[in-house]
N, C-alpha and C. Protein backbone atom coordinates (compact mmCIF):
# COMPACT_ATOMS: atom_id res chain seq x y z
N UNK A 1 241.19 136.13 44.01
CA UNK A 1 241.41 136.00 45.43
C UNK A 1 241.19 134.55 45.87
N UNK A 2 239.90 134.15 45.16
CA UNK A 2 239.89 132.67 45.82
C UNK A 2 241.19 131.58 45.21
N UNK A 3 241.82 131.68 44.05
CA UNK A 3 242.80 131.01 43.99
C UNK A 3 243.82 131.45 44.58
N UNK A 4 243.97 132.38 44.88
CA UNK A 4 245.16 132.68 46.15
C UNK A 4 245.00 131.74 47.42
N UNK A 5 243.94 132.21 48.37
CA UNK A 5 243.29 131.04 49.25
C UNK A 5 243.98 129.81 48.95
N UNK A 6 243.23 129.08 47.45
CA UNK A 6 243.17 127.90 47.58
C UNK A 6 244.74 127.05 47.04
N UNK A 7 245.40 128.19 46.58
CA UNK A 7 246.82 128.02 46.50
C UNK A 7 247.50 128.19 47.84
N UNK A 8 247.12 128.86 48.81
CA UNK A 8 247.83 128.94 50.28
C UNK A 8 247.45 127.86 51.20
N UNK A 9 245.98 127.17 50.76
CA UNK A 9 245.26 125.91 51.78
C UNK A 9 246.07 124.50 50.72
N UNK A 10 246.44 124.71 49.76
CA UNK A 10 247.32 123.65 49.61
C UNK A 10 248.79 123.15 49.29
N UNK A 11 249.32 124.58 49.78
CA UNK A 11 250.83 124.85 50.16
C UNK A 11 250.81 124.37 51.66
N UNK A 12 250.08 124.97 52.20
CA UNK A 12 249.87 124.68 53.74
C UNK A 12 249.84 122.98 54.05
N UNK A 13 248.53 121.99 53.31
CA UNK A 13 248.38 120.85 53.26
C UNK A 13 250.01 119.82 52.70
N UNK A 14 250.69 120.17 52.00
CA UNK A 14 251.59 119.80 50.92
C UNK A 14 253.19 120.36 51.90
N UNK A 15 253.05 120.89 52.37
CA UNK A 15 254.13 121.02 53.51
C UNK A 15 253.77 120.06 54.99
N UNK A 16 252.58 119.55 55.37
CA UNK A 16 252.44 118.97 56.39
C UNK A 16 252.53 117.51 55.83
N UNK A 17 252.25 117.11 54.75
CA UNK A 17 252.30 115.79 54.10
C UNK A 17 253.88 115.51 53.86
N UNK A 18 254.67 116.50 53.58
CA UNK A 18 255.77 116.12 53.19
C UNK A 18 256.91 116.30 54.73
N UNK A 19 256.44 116.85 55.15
CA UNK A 19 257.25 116.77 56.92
C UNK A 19 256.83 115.43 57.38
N UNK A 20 255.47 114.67 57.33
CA UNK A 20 254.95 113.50 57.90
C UNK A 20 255.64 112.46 56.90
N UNK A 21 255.66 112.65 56.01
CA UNK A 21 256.20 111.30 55.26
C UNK A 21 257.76 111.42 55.05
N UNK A 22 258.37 112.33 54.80
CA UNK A 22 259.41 112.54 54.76
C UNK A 22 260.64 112.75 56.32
N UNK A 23 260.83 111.59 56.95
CA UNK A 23 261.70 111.83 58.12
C UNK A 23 262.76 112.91 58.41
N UNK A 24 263.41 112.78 57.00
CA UNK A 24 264.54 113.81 57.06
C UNK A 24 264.40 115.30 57.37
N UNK A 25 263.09 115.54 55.99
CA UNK A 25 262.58 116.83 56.26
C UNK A 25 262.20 117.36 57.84
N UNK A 26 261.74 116.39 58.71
CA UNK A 26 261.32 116.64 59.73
C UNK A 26 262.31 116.86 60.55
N UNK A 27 263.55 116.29 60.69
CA UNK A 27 264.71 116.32 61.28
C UNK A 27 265.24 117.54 60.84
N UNK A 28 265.37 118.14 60.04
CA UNK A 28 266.07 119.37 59.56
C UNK A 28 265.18 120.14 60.17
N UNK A 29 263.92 120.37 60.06
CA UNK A 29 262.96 121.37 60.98
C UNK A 29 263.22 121.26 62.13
N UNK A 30 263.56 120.37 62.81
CA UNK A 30 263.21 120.30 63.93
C UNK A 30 264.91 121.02 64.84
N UNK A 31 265.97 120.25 64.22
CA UNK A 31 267.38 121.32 64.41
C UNK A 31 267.39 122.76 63.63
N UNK A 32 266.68 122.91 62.92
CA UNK A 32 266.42 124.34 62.49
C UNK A 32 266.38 125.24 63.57
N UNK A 33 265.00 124.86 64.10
CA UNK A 33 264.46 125.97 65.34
C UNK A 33 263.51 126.53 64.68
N UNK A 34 262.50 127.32 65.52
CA UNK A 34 261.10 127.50 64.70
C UNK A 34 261.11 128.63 63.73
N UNK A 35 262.69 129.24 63.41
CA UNK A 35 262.57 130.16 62.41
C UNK A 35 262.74 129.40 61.09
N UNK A 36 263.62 128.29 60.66
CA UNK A 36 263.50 127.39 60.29
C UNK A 36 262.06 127.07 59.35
N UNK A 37 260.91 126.46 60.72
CA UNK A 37 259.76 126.45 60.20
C UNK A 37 258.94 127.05 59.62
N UNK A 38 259.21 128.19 59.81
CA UNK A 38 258.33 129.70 59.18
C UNK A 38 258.84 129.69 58.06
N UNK A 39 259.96 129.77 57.94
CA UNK A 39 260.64 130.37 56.23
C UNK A 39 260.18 129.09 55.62
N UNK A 40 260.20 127.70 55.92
CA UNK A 40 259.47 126.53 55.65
C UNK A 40 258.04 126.60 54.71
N UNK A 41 257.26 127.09 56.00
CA UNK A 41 255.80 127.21 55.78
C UNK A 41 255.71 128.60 55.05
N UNK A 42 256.16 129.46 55.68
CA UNK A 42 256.12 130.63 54.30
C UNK A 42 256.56 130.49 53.01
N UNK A 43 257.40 129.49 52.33
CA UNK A 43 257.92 129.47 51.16
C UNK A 43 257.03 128.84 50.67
N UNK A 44 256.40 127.82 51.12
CA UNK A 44 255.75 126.76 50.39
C UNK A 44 254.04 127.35 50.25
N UNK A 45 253.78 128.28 50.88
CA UNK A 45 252.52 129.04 51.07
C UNK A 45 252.51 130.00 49.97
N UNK A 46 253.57 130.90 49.79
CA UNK A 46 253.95 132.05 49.08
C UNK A 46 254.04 131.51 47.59
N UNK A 47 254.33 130.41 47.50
CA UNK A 47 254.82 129.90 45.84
C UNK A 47 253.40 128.84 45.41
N UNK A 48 252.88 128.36 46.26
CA UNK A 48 251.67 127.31 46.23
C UNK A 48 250.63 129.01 45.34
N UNK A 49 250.31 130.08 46.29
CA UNK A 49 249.57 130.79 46.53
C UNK A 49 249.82 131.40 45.29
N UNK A 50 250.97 131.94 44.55
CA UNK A 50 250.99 132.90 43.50
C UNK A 50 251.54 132.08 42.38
N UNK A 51 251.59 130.92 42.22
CA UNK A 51 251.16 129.66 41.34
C UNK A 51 249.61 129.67 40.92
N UNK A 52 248.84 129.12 42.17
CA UNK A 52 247.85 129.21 42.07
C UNK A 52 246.93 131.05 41.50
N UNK A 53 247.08 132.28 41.38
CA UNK A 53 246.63 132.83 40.95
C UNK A 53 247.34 133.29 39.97
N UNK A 54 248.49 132.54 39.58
CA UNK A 54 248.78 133.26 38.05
C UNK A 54 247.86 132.25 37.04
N UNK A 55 247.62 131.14 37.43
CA UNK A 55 246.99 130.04 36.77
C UNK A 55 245.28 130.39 36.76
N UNK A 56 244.68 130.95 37.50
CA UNK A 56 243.44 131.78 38.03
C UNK A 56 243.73 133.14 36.97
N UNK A 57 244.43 133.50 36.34
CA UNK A 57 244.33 134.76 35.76
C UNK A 57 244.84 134.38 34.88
N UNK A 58 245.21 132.92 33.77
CA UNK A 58 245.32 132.71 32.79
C UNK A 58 244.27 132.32 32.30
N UNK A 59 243.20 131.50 33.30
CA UNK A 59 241.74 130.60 32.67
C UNK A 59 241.05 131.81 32.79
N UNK A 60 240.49 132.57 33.26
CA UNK A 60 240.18 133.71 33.85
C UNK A 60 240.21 134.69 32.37
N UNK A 61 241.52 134.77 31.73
CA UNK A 61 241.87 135.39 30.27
C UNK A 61 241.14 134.50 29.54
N UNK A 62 241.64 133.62 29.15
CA UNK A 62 241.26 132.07 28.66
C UNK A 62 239.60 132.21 28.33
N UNK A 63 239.32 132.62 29.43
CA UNK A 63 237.67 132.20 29.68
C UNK A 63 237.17 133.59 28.29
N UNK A 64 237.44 134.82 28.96
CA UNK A 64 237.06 136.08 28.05
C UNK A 64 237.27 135.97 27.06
N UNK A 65 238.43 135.69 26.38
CA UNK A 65 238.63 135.03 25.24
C UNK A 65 237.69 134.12 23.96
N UNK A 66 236.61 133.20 25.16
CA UNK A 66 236.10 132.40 24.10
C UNK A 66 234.60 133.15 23.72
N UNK A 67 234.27 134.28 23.73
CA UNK A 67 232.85 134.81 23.72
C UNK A 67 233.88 135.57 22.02
């Protein structure tokens, strides 16, 4: 669970960095309209998040493994 979290707090971070540095990206959000932004922030949340706990349930194996 906590790598879920901490895969969703840096999908979340990693979508606001790349709208701020990236002009274009921001321009396409912004003629999007705020549905646009959601499927935005939900994609990058959803794939950050279950990245992050398939990688949490390989070390996790990994770990049981070394006893």
């Amino acid at each position: 669970m906590t790598h879920a979290l901490m895969g969703a707090a840096l999908g979340l971070a990693f979508g606001l960095a790349l709208i701020l540095s990236n002009a274009a990206v921001g321009n396409l959000l912004s003629h999007g309209g705020r549905s646009a932004a959601v499927v935005f922030v939900v994609t990058l949340v959803t794939t950050f998040a279950i990245g992050a706990t398939l990688t949490g349930i390989v070390f996790m194996i990994a770990e049981d493994n070394e006893f």
